[in-house]
Protein backbone atom coordinates (compact mmCIF):
# COMPACT_ATOMS: atom_id res chain seq x y z
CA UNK A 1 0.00 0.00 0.00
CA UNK A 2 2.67 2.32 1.12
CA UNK A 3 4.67 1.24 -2.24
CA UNK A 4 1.08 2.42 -4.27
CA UNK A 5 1.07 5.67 -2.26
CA UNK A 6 4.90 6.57 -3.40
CA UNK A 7 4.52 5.60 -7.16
CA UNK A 8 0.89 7.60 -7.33
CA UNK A 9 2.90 10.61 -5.49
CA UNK A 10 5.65 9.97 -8.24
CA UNK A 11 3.33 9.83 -11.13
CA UNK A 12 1.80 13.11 -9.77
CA UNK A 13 4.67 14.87 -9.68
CA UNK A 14 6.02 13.68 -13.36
CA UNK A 15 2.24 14.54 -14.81
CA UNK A 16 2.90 18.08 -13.40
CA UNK A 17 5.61 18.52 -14.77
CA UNK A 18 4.84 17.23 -17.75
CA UNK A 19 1.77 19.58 -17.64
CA UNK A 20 3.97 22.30 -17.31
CA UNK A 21 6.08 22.33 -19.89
CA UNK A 22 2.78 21.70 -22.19
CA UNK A 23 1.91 25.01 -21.07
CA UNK A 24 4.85 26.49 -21.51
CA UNK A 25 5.19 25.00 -24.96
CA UNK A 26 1.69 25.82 -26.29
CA UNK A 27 2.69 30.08 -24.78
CA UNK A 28 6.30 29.33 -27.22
CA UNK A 29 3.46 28.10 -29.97
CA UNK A 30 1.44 31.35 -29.44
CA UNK A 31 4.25 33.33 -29.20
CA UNK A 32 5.77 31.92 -32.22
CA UNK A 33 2.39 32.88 -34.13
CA UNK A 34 1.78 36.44 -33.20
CA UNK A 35 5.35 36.65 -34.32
CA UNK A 36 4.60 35.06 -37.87
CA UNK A 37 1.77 37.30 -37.75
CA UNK A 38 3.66 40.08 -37.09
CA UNK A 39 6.37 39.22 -39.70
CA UNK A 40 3.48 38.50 -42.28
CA UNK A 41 2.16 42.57 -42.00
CA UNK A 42 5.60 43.48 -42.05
CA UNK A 43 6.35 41.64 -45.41
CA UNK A 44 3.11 43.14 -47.18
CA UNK A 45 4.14 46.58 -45.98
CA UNK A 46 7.71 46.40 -47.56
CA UNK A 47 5.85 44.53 -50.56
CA UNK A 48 3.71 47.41 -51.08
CA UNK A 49 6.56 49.55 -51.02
CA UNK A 50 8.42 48.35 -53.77
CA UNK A 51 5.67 48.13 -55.90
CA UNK A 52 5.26 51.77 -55.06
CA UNK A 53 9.00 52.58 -55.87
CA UNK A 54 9.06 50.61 -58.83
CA UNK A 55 5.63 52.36 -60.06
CA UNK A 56 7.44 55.96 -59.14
CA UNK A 57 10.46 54.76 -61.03
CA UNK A 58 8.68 53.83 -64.06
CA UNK A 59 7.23 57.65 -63.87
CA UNK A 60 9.88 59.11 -63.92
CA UNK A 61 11.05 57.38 -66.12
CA UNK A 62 8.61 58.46 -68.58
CA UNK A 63 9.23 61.94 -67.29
CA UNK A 64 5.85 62.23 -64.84
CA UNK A 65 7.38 62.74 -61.44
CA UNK A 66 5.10 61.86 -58.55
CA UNK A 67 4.63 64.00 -55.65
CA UNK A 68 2.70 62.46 -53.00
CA UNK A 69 -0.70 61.94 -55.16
CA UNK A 70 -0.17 64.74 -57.37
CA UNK A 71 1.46 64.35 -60.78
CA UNK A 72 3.46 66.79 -62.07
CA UNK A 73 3.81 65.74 -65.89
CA UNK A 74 7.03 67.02 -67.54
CA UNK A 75 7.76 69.36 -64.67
CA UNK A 76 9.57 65.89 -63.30
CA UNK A 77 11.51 65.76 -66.12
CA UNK A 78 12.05 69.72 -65.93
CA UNK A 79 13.44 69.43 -62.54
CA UNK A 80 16.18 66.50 -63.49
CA UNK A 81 17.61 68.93 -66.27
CA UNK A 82 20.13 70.96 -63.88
CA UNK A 83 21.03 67.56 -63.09
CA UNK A 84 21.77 66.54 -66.23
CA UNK A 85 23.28 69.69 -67.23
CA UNK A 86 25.73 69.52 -64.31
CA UNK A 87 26.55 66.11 -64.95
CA UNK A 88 27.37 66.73 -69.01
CA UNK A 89 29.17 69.98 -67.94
CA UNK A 90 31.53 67.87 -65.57
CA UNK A 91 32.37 65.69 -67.96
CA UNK A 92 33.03 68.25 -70.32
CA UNK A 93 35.62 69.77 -68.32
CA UNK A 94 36.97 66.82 -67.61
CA UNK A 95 37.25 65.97 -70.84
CA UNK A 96 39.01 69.62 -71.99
CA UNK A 97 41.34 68.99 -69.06
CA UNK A 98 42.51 65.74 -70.27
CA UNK A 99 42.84 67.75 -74.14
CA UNK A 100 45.14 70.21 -73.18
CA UNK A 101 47.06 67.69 -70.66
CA UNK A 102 47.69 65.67 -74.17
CA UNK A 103 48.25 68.57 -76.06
CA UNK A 104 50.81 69.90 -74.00
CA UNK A 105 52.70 66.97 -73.79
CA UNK A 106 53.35 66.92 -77.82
């Protein structure tokens, strides 16, 4: 009887335990979810915004700048000329410097 009494108290103890660790395991399991969740939203968001950069690439490509929902129509491609005119001056000099660096060398 007194043998019985141990092995139910032994039992008890390893079912709590065991209990335990189910519990813990099914708050990992939620966890683990809210964080897929989470991670989910998160890749939609960045999804969203490449479609959006890709979209506002293509526009100004095609020389429609976007800004915030209003289009500007060639203005876009108005404001990227100083751009492009620095960049083509620059390599103009540079190109006059390397000229006269050759022609003084003869």
């Amino acid at each position: 009887m007194e043998k019985m009494k141990k092995e139910r108290e032994e039992i008890e103890i390893v079912k709590n335990e065991l209990e335990g660790l189910l519990k813990k395991s099914e708050r990992k399991g939620k966890e683990m979810e809210n964080k897929m969740a989470q991670l989910h939203k998160e890749l939609e968001a960045s999804e969203q915004m490449i479609i959006r950069l890709k979209e506002k690439t293509l526009n100004d490509l095609n020389g429609k700048a976007i800004i915030g929902d209003d289009e500007m129509g060639s203005n876009g491609l108005k404001q990227l000329w100083p751009m492009v005119a620095e960049s083509t001056g620059t390599i103009a000099a540079i190109a006059v410097t390397y000229y006269l660096r050759c022609a003084m060398r003869r």
